[in-house]
Each structure stands twice: as structure tokens, then as C-alpha cells.
N, C-alpha and C. Protein backbone atom coordinates (compact mmCIF):
# COMPACT_ATOMS: atom_id res chain seq x y z
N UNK A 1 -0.57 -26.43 14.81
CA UNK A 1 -0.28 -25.57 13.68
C UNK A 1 1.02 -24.80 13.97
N UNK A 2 1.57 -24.56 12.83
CA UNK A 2 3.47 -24.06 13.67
C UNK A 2 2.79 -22.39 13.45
N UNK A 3 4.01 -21.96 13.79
CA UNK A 3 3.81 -20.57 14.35
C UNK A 3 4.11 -19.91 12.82
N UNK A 4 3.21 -18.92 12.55
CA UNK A 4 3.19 -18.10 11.43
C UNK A 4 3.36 -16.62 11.64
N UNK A 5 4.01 -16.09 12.45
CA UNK A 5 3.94 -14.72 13.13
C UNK A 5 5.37 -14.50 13.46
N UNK A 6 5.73 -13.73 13.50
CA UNK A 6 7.01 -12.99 14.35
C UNK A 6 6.63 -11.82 15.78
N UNK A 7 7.63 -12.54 17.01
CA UNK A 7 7.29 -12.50 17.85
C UNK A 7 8.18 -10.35 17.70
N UNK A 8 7.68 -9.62 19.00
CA UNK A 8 8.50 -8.72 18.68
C UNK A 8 9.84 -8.44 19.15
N UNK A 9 10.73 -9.45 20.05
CA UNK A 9 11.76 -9.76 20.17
C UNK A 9 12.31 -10.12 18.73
N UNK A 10 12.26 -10.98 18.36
CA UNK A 10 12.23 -11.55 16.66
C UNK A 10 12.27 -10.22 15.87
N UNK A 11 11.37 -9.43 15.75
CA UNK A 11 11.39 -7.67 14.92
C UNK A 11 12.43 -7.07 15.20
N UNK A 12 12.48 -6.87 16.02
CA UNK A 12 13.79 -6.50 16.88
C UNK A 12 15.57 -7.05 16.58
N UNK A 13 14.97 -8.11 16.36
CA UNK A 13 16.76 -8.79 15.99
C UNK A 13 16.64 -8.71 14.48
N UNK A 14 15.66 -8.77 13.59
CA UNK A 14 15.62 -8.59 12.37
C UNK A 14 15.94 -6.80 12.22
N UNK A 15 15.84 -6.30 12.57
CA UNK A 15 15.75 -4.56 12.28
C UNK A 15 17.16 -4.62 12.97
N UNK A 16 17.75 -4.97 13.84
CA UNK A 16 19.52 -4.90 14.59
C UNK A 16 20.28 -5.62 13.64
N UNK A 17 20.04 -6.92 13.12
CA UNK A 17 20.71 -7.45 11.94
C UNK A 17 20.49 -6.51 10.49
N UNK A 18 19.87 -5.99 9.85
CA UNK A 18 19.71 -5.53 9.04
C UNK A 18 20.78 -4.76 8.34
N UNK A 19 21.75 -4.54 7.63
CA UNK A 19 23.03 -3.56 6.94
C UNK A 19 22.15 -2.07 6.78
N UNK A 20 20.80 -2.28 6.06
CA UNK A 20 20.74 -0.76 5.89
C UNK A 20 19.60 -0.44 6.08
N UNK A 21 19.62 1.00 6.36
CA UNK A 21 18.89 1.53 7.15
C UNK A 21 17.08 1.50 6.35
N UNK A 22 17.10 1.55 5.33
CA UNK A 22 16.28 1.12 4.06
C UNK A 22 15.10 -0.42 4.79
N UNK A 23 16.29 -0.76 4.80
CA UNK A 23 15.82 -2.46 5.65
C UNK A 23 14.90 -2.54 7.15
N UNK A 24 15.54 -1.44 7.91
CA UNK A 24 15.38 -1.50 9.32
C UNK A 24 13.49 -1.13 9.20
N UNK A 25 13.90 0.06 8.56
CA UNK A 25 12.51 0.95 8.12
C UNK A 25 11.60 -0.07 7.78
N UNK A 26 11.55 -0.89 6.95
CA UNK A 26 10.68 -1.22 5.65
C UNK A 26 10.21 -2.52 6.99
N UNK A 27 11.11 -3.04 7.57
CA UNK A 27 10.92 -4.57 8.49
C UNK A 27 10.04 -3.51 9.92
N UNK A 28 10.15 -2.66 10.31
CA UNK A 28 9.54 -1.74 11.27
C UNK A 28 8.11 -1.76 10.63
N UNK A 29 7.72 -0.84 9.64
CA UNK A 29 6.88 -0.73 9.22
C UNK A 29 6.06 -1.87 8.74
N UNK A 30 6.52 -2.96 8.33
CA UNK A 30 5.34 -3.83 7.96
C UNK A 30 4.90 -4.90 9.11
N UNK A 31 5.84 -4.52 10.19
CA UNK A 31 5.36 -4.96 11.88
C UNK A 31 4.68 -4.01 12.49
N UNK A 32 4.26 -2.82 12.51
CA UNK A 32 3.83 -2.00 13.00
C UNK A 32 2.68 -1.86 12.33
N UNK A 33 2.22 -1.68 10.98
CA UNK A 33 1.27 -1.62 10.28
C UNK A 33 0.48 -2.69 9.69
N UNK A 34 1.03 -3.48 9.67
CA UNK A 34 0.39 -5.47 9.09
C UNK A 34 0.39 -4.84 7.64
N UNK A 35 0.66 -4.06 7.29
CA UNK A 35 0.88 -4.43 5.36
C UNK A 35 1.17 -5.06 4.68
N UNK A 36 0.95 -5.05 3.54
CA UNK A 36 1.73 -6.17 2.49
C UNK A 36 3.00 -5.57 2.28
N UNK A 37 3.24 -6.27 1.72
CA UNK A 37 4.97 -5.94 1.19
C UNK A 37 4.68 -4.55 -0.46
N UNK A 38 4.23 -5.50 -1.23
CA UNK A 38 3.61 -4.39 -1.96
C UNK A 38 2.92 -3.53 -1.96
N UNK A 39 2.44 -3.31 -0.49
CA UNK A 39 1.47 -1.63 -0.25
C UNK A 39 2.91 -1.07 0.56
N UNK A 40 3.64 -1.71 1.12
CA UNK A 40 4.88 -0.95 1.99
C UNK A 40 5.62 -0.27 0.62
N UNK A 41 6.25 -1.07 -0.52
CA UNK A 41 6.94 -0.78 -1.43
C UNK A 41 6.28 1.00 -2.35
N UNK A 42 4.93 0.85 -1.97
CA UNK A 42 4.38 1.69 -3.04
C UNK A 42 3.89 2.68 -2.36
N UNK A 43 4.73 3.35 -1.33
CA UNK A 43 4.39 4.22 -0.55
C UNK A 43 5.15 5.19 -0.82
N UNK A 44 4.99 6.53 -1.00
CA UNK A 44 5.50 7.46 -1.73
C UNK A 44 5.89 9.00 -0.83
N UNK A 45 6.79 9.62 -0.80
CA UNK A 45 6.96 10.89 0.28
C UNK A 45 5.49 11.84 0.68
N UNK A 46 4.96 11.63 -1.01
CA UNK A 46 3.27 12.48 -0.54
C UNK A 46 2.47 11.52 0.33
N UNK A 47 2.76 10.14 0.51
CA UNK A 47 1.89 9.47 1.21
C UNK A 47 2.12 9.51 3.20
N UNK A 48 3.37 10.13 3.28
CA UNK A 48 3.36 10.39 4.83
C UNK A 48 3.60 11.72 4.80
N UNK A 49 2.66 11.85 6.14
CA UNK A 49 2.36 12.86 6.47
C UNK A 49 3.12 13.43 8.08
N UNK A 50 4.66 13.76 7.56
CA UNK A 50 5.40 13.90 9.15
C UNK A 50 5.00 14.88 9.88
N UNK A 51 4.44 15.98 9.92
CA UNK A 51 3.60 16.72 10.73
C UNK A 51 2.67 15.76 11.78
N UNK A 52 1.70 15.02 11.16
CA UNK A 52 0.97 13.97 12.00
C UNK A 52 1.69 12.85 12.27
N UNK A 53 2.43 12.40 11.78
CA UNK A 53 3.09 11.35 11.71
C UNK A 53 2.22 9.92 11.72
N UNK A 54 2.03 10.12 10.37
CA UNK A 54 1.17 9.22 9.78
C UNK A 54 1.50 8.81 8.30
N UNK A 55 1.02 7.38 7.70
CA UNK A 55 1.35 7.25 6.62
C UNK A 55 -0.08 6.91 5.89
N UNK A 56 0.18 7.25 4.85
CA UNK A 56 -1.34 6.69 3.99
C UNK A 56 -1.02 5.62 2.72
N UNK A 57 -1.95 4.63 3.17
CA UNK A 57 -1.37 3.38 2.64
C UNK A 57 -2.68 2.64 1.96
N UNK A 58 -2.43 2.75 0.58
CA UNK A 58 -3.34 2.24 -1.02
C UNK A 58 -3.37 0.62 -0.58
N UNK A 59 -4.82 0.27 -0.03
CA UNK A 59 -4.37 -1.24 0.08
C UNK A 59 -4.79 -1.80 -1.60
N UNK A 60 -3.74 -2.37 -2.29
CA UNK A 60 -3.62 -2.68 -3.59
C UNK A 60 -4.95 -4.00 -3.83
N UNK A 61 -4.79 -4.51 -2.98
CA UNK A 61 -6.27 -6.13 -3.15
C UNK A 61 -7.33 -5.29 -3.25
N UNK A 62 -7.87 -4.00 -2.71
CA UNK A 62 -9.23 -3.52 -2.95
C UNK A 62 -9.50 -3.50 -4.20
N UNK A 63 -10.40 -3.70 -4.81
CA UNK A 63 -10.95 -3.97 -5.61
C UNK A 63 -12.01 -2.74 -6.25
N UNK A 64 -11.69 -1.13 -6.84
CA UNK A 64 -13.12 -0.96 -6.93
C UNK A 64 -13.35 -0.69 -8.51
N UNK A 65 -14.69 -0.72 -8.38
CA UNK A 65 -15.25 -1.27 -9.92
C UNK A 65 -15.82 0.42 -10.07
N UNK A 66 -15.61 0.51 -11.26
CA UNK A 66 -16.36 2.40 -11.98
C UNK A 66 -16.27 2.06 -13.27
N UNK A 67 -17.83 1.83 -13.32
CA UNK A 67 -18.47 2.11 -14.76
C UNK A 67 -19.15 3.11 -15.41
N UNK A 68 -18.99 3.42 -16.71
CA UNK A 68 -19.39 4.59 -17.12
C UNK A 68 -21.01 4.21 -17.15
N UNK A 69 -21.52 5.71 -16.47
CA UNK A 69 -22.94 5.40 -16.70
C UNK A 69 -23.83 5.31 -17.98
N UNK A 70 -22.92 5.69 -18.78
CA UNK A 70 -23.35 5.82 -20.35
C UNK A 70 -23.23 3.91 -21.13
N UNK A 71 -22.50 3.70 -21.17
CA UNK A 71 -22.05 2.46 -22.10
C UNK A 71 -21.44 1.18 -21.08
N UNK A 72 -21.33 1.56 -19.73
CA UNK A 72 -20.96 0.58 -18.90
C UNK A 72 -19.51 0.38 -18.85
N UNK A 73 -18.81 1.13 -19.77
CA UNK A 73 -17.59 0.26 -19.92
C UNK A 73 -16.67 0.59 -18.55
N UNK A 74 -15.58 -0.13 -18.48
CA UNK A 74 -14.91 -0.56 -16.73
C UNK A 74 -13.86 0.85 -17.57
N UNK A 75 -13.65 1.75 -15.87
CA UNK A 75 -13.19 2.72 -16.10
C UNK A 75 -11.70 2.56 -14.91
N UNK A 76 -10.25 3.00 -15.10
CA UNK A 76 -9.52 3.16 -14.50
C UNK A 76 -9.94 3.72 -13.01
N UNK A 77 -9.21 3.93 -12.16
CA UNK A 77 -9.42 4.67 -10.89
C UNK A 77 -8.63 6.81 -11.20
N UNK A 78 -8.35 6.83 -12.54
CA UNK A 78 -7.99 7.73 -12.44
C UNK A 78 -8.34 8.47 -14.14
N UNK A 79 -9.00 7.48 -14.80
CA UNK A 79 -9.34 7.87 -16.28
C UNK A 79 -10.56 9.02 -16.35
N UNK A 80 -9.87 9.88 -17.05
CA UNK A 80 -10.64 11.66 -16.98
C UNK A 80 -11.58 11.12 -18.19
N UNK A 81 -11.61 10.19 -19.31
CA UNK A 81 -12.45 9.78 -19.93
C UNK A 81 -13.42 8.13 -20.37
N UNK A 82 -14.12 8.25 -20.91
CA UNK A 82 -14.49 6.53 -20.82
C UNK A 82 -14.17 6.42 -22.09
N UNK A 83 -13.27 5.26 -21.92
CA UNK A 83 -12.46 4.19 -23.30
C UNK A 83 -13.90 3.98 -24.27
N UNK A 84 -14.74 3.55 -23.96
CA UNK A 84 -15.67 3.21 -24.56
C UNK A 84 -16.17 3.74 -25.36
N UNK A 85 -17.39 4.94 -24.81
CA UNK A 85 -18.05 5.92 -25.68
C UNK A 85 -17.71 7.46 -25.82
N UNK A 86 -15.91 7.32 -24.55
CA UNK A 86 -15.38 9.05 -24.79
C UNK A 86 -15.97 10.10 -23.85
N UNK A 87 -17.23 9.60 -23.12
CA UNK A 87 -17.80 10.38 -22.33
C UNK A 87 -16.86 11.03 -21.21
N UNK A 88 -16.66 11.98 -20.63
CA UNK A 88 -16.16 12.67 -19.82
C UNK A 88 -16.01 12.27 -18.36
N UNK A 89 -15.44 11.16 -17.62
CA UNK A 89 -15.75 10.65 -16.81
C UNK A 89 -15.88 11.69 -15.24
């Protein structure tokens, strides 16, 4: 099976080749953290925390399901009401 990984010599010459500093970061971080590219992209200044020096990272594939207990209907992760029957979520 060929090799599907980057070694961290390899990280290393990718982050030294890189023009900008944008680049260095983003190729660091998704070697350091195994993220997707689209949970790296959608990471936001409220999501690190430089005091701890930590980042908090929305893995986007989770999947969660919130139904209104009233009418069932599928509710956003952030909807203050249900589309459905209006109930107050």
C-alpha cells in the first residue's frame, strides 16, 4: 500500500517552503491536530484560547440530530424556535 501520511521532516519542508505565514500556520496545525481542512478553515479568534494555548475545534462530520419534542420537527444546532409548530426551543 503506498504511503498516505507525511513524514515530519516532510511538515517541516512544507511549512520552510511556504511564502506566507498564513500557510506555515494552517500546514502546522493540521499536522499537529489531524483536522480536516474544513474544521482548520472554520476556526475563529473566539475559538483559541492563548492564555491556555489551546484551540477549540467544531468537528463539522458530527452529526447531531434535535427534535422538537412537540411535533418532531429537525431543529438547527442554534434555532431559539421550532420551524414546525413555533414552540420555543
Amino acid at each position: 500500500m503506498p504511503k498516505t501520511y507525511l513524514e515530519p521532516v516532510e511538515v517541516e519542508r512544507l511549512e520552510e517552503v511556504s511564502e506566507y505565514l498564513r500557510d506555515r500556520l494552517l500546514v502546522r496545525l493540521l499536522f499537529r491536530t489531524g483536522c480536516r481542512i474544513s474544521e482548520a478553515l472554520g476556526i475563529s479568534v473566539a475559538d483559541i484560547d492563548f492564555d491556555q494555548g489551546t484551540v477549540t475545534i467544531e468537528h463539522l462530520k458530527a452529526r447531531i440530530r434535535l427534535f422538537c419534542p412537540d411535533c418532531h420537527a429537525r431543529l438547527s444546532k442554534t434555532a431559539r424556535f421550532c420551524p414546525g409548530c413555533g414552540r420555543h426551543a
